[in-house]
Protein backbone atom coordinates (compact mmCIF):
# COMPACT_ATOMS: atom_id res chain seq x y z
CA UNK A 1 38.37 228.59 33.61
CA UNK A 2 35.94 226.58 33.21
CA UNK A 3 32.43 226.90 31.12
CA UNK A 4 29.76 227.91 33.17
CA UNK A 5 26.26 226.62 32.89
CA UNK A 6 24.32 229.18 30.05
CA UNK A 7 21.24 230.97 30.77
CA UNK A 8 18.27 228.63 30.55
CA UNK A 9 15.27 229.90 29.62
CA UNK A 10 11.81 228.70 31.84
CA UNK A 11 11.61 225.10 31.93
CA UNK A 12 8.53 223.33 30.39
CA UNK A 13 8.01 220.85 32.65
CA UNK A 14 4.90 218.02 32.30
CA UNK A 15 3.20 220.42 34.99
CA UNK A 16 2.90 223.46 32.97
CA UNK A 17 2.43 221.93 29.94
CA UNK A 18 -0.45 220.30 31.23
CA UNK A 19 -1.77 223.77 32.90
CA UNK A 20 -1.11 225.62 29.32
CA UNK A 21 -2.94 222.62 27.28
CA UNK A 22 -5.66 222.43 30.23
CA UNK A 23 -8.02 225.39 29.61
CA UNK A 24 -8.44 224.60 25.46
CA UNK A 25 -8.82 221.19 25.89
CA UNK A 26 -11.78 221.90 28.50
CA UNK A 27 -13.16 224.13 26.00
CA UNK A 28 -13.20 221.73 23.31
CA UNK A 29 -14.22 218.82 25.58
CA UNK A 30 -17.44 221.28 26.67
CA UNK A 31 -18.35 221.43 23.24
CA UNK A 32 -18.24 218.06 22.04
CA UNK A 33 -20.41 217.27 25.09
CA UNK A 34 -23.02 220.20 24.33
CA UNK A 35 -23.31 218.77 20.52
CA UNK A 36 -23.52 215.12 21.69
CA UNK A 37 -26.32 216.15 24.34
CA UNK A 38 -27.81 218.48 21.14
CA UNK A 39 -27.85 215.88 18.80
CA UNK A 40 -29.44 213.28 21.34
CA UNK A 41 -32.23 215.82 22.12
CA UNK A 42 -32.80 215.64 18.43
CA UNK A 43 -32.94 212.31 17.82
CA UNK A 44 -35.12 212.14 20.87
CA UNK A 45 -37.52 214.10 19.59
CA UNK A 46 -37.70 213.28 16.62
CA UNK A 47 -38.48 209.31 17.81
CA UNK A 48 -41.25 210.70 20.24
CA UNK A 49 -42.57 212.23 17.34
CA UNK A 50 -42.71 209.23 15.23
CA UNK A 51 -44.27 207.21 17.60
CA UNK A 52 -46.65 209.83 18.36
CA UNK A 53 -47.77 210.31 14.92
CA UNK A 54 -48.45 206.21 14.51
CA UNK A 55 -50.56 206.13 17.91
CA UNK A 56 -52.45 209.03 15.96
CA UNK A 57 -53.29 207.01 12.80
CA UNK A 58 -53.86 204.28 15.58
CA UNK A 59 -56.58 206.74 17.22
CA UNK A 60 -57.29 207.92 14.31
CA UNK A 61 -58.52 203.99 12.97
CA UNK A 62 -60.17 203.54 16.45
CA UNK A 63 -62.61 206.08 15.79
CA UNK A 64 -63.71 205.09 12.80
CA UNK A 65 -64.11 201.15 13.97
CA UNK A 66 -66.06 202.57 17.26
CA UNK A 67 -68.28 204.42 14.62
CA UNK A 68 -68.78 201.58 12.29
CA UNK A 69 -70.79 198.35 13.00
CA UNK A 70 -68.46 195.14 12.32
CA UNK A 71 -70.86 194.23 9.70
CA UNK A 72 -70.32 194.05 6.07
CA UNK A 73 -71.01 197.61 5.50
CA UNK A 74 -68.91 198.84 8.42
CA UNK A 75 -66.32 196.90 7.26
CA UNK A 76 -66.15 198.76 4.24
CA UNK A 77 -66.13 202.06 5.69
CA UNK A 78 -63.07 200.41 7.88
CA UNK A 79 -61.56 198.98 5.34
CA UNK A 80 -61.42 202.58 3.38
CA UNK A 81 -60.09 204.61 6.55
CA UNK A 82 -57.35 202.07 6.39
CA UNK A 83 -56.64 202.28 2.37
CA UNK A 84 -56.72 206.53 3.23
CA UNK A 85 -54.20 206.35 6.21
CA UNK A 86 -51.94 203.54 3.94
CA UNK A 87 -52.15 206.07 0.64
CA UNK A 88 -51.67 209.08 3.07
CA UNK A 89 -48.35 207.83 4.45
CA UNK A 90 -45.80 205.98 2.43
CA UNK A 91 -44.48 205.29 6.27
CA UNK A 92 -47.25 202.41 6.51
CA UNK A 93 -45.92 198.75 5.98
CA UNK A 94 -49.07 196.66 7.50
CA UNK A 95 -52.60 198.16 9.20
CA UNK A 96 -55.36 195.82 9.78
CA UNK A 97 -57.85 195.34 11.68
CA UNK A 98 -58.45 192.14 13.88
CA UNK A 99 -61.92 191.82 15.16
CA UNK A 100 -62.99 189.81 18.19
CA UNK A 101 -65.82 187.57 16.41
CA UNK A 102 -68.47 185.11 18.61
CA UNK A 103 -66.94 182.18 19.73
CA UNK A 104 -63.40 183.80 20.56
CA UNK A 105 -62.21 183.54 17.24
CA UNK A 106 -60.08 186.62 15.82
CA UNK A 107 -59.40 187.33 12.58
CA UNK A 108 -58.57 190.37 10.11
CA UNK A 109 -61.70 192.07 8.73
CA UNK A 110 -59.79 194.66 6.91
CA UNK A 111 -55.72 195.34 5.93
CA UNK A 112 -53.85 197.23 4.19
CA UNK A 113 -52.77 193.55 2.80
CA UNK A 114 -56.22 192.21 1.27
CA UNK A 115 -54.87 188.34 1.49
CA UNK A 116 -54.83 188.80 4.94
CA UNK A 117 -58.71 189.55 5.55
CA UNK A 118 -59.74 186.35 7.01
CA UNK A 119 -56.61 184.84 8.48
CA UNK A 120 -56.82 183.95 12.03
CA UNK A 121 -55.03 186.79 14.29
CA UNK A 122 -51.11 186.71 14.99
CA UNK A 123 -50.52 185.90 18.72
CA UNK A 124 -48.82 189.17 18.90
CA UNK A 125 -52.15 190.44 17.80
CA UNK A 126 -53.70 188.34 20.92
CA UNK A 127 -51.38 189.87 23.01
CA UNK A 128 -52.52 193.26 22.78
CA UNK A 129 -56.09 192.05 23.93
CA UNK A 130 -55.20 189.79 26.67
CA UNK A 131 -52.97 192.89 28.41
CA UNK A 132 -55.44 195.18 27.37
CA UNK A 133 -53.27 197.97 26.68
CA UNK A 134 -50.85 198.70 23.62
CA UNK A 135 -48.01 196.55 22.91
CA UNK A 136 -44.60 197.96 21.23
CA UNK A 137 -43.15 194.78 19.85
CA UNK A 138 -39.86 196.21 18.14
CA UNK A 139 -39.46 199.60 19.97
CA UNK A 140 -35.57 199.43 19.55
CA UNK A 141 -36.21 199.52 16.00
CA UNK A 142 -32.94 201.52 14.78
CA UNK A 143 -32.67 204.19 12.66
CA UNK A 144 -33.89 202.06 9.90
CA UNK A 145 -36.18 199.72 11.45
CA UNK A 146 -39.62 199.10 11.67
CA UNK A 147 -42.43 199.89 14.80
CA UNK A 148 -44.85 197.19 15.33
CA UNK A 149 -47.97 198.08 17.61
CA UNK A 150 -50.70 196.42 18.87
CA UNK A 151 -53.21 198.57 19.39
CA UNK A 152 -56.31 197.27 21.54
CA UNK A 153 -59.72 198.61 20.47
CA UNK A 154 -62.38 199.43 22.84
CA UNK A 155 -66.34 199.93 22.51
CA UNK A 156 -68.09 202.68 24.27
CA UNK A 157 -68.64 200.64 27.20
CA UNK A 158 -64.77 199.67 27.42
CA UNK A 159 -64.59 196.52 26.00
CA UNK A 160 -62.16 195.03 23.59
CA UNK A 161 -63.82 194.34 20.27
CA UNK A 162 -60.04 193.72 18.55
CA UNK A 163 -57.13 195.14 17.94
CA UNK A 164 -55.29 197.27 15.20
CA UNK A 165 -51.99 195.94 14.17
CA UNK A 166 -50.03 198.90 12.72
CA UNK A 167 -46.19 198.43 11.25
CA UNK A 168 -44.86 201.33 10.11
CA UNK A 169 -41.21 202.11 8.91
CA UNK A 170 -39.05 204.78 9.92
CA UNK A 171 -37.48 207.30 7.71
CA UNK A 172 -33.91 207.53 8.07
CA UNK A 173 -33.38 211.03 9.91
CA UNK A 174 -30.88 213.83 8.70
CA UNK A 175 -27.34 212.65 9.06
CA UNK A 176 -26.44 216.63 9.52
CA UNK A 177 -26.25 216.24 13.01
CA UNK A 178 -24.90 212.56 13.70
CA UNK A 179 -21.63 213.70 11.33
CA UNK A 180 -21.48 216.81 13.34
CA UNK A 181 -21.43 214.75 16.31
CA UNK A 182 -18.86 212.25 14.68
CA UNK A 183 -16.43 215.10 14.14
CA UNK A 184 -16.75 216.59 17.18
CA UNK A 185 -15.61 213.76 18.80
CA UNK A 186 -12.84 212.66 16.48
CA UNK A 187 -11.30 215.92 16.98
CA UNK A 188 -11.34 215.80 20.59
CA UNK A 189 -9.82 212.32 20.72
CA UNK A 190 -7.42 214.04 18.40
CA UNK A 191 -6.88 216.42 20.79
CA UNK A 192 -6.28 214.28 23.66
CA UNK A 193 -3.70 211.86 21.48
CA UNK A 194 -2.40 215.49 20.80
CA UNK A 195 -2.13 216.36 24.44
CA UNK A 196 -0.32 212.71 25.47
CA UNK A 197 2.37 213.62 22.89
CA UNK A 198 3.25 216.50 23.75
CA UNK A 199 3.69 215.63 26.63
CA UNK A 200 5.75 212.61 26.14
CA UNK A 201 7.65 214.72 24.22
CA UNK A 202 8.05 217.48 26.98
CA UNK A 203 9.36 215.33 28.95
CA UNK A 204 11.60 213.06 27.01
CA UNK A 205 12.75 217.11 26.46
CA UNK A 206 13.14 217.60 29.83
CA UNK A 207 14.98 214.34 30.51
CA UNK A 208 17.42 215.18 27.64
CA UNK A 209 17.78 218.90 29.28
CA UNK A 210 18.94 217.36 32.13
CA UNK A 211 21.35 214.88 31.45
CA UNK A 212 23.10 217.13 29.07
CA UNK A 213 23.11 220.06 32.25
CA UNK A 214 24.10 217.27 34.40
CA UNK A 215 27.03 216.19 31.37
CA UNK A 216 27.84 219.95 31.69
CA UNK A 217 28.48 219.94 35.48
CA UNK A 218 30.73 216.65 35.22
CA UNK A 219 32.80 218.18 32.54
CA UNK A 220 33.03 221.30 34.63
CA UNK A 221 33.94 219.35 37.99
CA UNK A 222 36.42 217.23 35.96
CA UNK A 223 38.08 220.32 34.13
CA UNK A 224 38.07 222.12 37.65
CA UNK A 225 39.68 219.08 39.43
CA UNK A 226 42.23 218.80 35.98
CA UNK A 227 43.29 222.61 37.06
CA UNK A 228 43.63 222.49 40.36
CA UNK A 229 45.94 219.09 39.74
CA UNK A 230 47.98 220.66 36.43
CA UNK A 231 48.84 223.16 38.70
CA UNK A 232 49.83 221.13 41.51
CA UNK A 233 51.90 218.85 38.84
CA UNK A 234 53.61 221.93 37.65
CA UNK A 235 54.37 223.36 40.84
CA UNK A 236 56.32 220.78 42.09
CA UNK A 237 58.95 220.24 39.64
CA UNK A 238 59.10 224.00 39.74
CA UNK A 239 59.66 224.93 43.62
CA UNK A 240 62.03 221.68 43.30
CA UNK A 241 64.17 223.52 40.09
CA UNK A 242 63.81 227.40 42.31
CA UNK A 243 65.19 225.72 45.27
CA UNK A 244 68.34 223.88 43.96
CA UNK A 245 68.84 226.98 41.72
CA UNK A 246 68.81 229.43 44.83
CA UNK A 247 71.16 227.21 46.11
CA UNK A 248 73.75 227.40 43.35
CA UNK A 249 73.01 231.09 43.25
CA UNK A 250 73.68 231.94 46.74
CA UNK A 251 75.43 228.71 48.34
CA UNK A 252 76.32 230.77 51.52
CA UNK A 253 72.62 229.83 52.21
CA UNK A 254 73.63 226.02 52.80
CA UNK A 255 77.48 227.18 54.45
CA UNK A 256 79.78 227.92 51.55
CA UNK A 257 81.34 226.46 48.81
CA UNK A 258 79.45 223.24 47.63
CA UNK A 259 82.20 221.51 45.85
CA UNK A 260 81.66 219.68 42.81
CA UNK A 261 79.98 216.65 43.26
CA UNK A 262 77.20 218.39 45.00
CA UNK A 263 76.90 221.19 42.51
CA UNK A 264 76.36 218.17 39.71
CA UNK A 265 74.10 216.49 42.09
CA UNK A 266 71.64 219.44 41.92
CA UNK A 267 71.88 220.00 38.43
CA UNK A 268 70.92 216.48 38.22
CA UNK A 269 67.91 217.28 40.23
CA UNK A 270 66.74 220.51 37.88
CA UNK A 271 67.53 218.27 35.00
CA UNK A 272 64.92 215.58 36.15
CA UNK A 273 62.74 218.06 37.25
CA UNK A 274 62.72 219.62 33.73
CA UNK A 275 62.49 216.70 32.08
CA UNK A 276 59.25 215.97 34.33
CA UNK A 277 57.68 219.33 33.23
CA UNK A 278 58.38 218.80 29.66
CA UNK A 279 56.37 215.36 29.61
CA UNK A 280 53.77 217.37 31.31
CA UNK A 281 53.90 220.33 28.45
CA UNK A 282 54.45 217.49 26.18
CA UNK A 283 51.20 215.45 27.44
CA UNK A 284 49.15 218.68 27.07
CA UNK A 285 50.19 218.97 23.69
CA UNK A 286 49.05 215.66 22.81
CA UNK A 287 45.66 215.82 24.20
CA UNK A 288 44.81 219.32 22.51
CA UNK A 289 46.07 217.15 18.83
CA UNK A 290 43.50 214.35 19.97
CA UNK A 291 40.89 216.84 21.21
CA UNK A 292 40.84 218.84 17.64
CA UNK A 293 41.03 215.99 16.06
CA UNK A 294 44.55 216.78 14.60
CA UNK A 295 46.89 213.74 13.66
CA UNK A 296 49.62 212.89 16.01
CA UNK A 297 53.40 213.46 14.55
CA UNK A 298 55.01 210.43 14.14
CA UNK A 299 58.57 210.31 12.55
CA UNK A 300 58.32 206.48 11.78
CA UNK A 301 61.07 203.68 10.74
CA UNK A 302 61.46 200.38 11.47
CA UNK A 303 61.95 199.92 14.84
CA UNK A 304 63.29 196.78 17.45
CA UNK A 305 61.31 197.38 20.49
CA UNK A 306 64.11 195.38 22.35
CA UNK A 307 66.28 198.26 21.44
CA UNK A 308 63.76 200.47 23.98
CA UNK A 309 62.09 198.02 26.23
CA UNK A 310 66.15 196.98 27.36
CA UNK A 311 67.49 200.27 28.32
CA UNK A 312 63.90 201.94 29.50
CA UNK A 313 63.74 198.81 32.12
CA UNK A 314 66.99 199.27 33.23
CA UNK A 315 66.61 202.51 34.30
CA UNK A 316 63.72 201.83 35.81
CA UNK A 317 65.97 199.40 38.06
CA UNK A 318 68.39 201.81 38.72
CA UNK A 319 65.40 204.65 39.63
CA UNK A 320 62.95 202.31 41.87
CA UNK A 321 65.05 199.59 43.74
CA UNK A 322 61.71 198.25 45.38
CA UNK A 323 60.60 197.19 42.90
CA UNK A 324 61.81 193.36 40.33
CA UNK A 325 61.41 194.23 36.93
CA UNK A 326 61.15 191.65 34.80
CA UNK A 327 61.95 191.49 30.72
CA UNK A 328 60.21 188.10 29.16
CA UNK A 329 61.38 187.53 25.33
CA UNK A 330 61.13 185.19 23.06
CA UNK A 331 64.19 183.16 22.10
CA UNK A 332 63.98 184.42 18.07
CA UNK A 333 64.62 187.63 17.68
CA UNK A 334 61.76 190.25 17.63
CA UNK A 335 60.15 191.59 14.25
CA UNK A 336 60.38 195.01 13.68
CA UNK A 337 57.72 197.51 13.69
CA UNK A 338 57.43 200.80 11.97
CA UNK A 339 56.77 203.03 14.42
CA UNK A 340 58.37 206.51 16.21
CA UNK A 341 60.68 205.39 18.82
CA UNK A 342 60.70 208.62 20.89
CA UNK A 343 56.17 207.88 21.04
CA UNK A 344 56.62 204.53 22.04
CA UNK A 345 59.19 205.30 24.43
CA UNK A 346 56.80 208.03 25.97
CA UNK A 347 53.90 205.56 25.85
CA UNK A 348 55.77 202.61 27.47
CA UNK A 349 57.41 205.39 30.04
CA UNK A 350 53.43 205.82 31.15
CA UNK A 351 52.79 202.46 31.20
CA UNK A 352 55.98 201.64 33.70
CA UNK A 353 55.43 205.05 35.70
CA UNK A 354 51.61 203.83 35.95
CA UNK A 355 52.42 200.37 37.28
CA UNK A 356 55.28 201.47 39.81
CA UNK A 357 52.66 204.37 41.24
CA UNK A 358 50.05 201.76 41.85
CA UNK A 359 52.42 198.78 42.72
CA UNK A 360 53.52 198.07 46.31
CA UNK A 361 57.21 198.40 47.40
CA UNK A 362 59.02 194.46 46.54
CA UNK A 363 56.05 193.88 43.87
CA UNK A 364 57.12 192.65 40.07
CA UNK A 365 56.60 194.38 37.35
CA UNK A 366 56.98 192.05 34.16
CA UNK A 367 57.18 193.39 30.42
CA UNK A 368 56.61 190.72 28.04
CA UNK A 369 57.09 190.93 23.97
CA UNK A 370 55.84 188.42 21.81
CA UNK A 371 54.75 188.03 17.50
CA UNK A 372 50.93 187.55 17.60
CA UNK A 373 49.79 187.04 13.62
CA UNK A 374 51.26 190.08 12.07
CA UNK A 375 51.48 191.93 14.60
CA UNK A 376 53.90 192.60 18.11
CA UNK A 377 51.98 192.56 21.48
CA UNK A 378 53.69 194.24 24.29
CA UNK A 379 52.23 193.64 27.83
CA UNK A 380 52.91 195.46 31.39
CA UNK A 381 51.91 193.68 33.93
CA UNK A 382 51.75 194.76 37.89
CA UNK A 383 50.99 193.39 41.15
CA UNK A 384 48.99 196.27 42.21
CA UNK A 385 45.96 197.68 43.49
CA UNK A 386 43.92 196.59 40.47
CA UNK A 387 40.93 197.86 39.12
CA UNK A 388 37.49 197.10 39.70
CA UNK A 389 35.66 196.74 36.11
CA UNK A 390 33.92 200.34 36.04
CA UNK A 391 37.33 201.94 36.53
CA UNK A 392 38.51 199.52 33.80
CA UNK A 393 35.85 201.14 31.39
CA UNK A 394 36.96 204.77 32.22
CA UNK A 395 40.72 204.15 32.22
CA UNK A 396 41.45 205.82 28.96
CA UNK A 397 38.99 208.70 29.32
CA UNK A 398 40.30 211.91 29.38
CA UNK A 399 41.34 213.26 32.96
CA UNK A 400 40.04 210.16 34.03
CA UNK A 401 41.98 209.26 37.82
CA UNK A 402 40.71 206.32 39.65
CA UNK A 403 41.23 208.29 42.97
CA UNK A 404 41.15 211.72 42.95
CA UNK A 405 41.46 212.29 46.80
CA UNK A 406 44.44 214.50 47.84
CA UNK A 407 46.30 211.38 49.09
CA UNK A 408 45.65 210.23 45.63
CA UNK A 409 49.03 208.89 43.03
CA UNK A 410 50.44 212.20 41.44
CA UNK A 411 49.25 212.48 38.27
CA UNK A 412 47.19 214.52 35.42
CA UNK A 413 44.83 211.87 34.14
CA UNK A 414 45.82 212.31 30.67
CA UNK A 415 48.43 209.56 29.93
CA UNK A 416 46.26 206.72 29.15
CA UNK A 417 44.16 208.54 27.20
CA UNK A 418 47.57 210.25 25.36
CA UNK A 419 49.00 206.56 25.54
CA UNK A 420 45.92 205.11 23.70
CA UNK A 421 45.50 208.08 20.87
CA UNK A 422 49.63 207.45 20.06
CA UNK A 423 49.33 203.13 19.75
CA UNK A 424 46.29 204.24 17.43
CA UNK A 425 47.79 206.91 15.39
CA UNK A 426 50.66 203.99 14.77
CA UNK A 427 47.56 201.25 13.55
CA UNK A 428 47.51 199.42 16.62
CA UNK A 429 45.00 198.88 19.64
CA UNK A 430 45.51 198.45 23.68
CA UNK A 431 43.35 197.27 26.39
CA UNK A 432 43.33 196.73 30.05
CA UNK A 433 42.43 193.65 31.61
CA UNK A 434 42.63 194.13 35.46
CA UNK A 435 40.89 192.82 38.74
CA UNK A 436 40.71 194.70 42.18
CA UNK A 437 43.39 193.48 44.50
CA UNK A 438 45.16 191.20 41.64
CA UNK A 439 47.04 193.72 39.33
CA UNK A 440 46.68 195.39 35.82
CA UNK A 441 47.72 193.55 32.67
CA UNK A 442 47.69 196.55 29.70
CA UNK A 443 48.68 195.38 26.78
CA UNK A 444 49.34 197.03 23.47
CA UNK A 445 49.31 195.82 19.63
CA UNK A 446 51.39 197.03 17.10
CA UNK A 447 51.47 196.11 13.39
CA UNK A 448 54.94 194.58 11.91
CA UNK A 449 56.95 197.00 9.24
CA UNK A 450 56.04 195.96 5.50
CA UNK A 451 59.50 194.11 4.77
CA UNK A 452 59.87 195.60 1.70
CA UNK A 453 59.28 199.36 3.10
């Protein structure tokens, strides 16, 4: 009988892989998104802070020139509120002071950089006073960077006696968070390449599940189909053998005394009939030897196939009538091979049986024998149905039958697949060459016997 399919566990399908992986993989992409937004809120803050804290010292500066008289004294007093924010924070690149003097001229009165006192104002500087309101020149400064402000100073009364300008460097922050951050998110694109994997994997799984359940249910169909034609094969010769035997038996069944010649006549009949179910035994046999991988018996000596080919074709003659058969040699004789005459006589009987089943009544069927290098080709050639080239590529499979309908040829589907495992066990090859609607060529190669063996 034949295997049935085993008990599968559940399938993992793409599906609920993808519902299994889901639920993690949302937890993990939360968190990477709560860290990302956590360490943006800190760097956030920590930039509004450092801005804050330079408009401060800006402030801070603006007091001290509104209090002061731009004279030389107040100048002094500005000059040393710049000197105590500068020594107070190690932050402070440039801070000076640009005052507007009479005749619109502008120019530092006091810095943090004493050669500048005197120079005429940046026009950055002049910037700041002509918008009246504070300027950020490089607020995308980095995390390394430097803020530049221009800070417009006003009087009591709300007018612009100069600016501040004010460059100040930022301290790299704490990397803490920005590797946390980092890692977070290389784990989650981990994740995901994860995720994609397995599931490529899954279902290159699932693919290979299913063409080896789907090899499983050909094998089963073509075992089935082997069974249910085996038994047909064997029945026939059988019923045939019961029948004439009944008859000898008991001939009062068919009116009496059958005489001689008809006595012989059935015996002929159960002898054929035997011999028919001991190729089939004998074909069974083979296979199982090929199937375990067992060497094929051959009792070999040298051999002239004329000495086979002659006789076999003959009979065929006498057995089919419809049909020419045709026996091309070459003038010389033919080498001799070393080979088991009773294998190649079963493996040319399939290849004559094959091409009388699948030939039309009058067609020729030629056997040809020629020396090919060192070796002896032997071809069969028919006039039959053909084959179209994907039946060519299965013709030597096991249980293989190009139609397997029940008005199909009689047949097991073993013998090319027997025929092919015997011209191999004897160091040869065969192949088919065929076309549908223009007849079969199959031709088989046999090495010549070692003279001196």
């Amino acid at each position: 009988m034949a295997d049935r399919l085993p008990e599968q566990p559940p399938k993992v399908t793409p599906a609920t892989l993808f519902q299994q992986l889901l639920f993690p993989f949302l937890i993990l992409a939360g968190f990477c998104l709560f860290a990302f937004w956590s360490v943006s809120s800190i760097y956030r803050a920590e930039e509004e802070k450092f801005i804050q804290e330079a408009l401060t010292n800006c402030r801070v500066l603006e007091v001290a020139i509104v209090g002061e008289s731009i004279r030389d004294e107040g100048i002094a007093g500005i000059q040393s509120q710049i000197d105590a924010l500068a020594e107070n924070d190690h932050r402070i690149v440039r801070l000076s002071f640009v005052a507007a003097l009479p005749g619109d001229c502008y120019r530092h009165l006091a810095s943090s950089f004493p050669g500048r006192i005197g120079q005429v104002a940046n026009p950055e500087d002049l910037a700041a006073i002509a918008g009246d309101s504070i300027v950020f020149l490089d607020e995308e400064h980095g995390e390394t960077g430097a803020l530049d402000i221009t800070y417009p100073v006003h009087d009591p009364n709300g007018l612009i006696v100069g600016v501040i300008g004010y460059t100040v460097k930022r301290v790299v922050p704490n990397q803490g968070p920005m590797f946390l951050l980092k890692g977070a998110v290389a784990v989650i694109l981990l994740l995901i390449l994860y995720f994609f994997l397995e599931l490529r994997r899954h279902r290159r799984e699932i693919v290979r599940q299913q063409e080896m359940e789907e090899a499983l249910r050909t094998n089963n169909r073509i075992m089935n189909e082997f069974i249910s034609t085996a038994a047909h094969e064997l029945r026939t010769p059988l019923c045939s053998m019961l029948g004439y035997s009944e008859i000898l038996l008991h001939p009062e069944m068919v009116g009496g005394d059958l005489g001689p010649e008809r006595q012989r006549e059935f015996l002929e009949e159960i002898h054929e009939r035997t011999e028919a179910l001991t190729r089939i035994v004998d074909e069974l046999l083979d296979i199982a030897r090929i199937e375990s991988s067992r060497p094929i018996p051959l009792l070999r000596s040298p051999q002239n196939l004329k000495n086979i080919l002659a006789p076999k074709l003959e009979r065929y003659r006498t057995h089919h009538p419809s049909h020419d058969f045709e026996l091309v040699l070459p003038e010389e004789e033919l080498p001799a091979v070393s080979a088991d005459a009773h294998k190649i006589t079963q493996v040319l009987e399939n290849l004559l049986s094959n091409a009388v089943k699948f030939s039309p009544a009058g067609g020729t069927i030629r056997v040809t024998a020629e020396k090919v290098d060192n070796a002896l080709q032997i071809a069969v050639t028919d006039q039959g149905i053909g084959m179209t080239p994907e039946q060519s590529a299965q013709v030597f499979e096991k249980f293989y039958r190009a139609d397997a309908t029940d008005t199909a040829v009689p047949g097991l589907g073993l013998g090319m697949n027997i025929t092919r495992g015997i011209v191999e066990a004897h160091g040869g090859r065969i192949w088919v060459e065929s076309e549908a609607g223009c007849g079969t060529t199959v031709t088989l190669s046999l090495p010549l016997a070692d003279p001196q063996g």
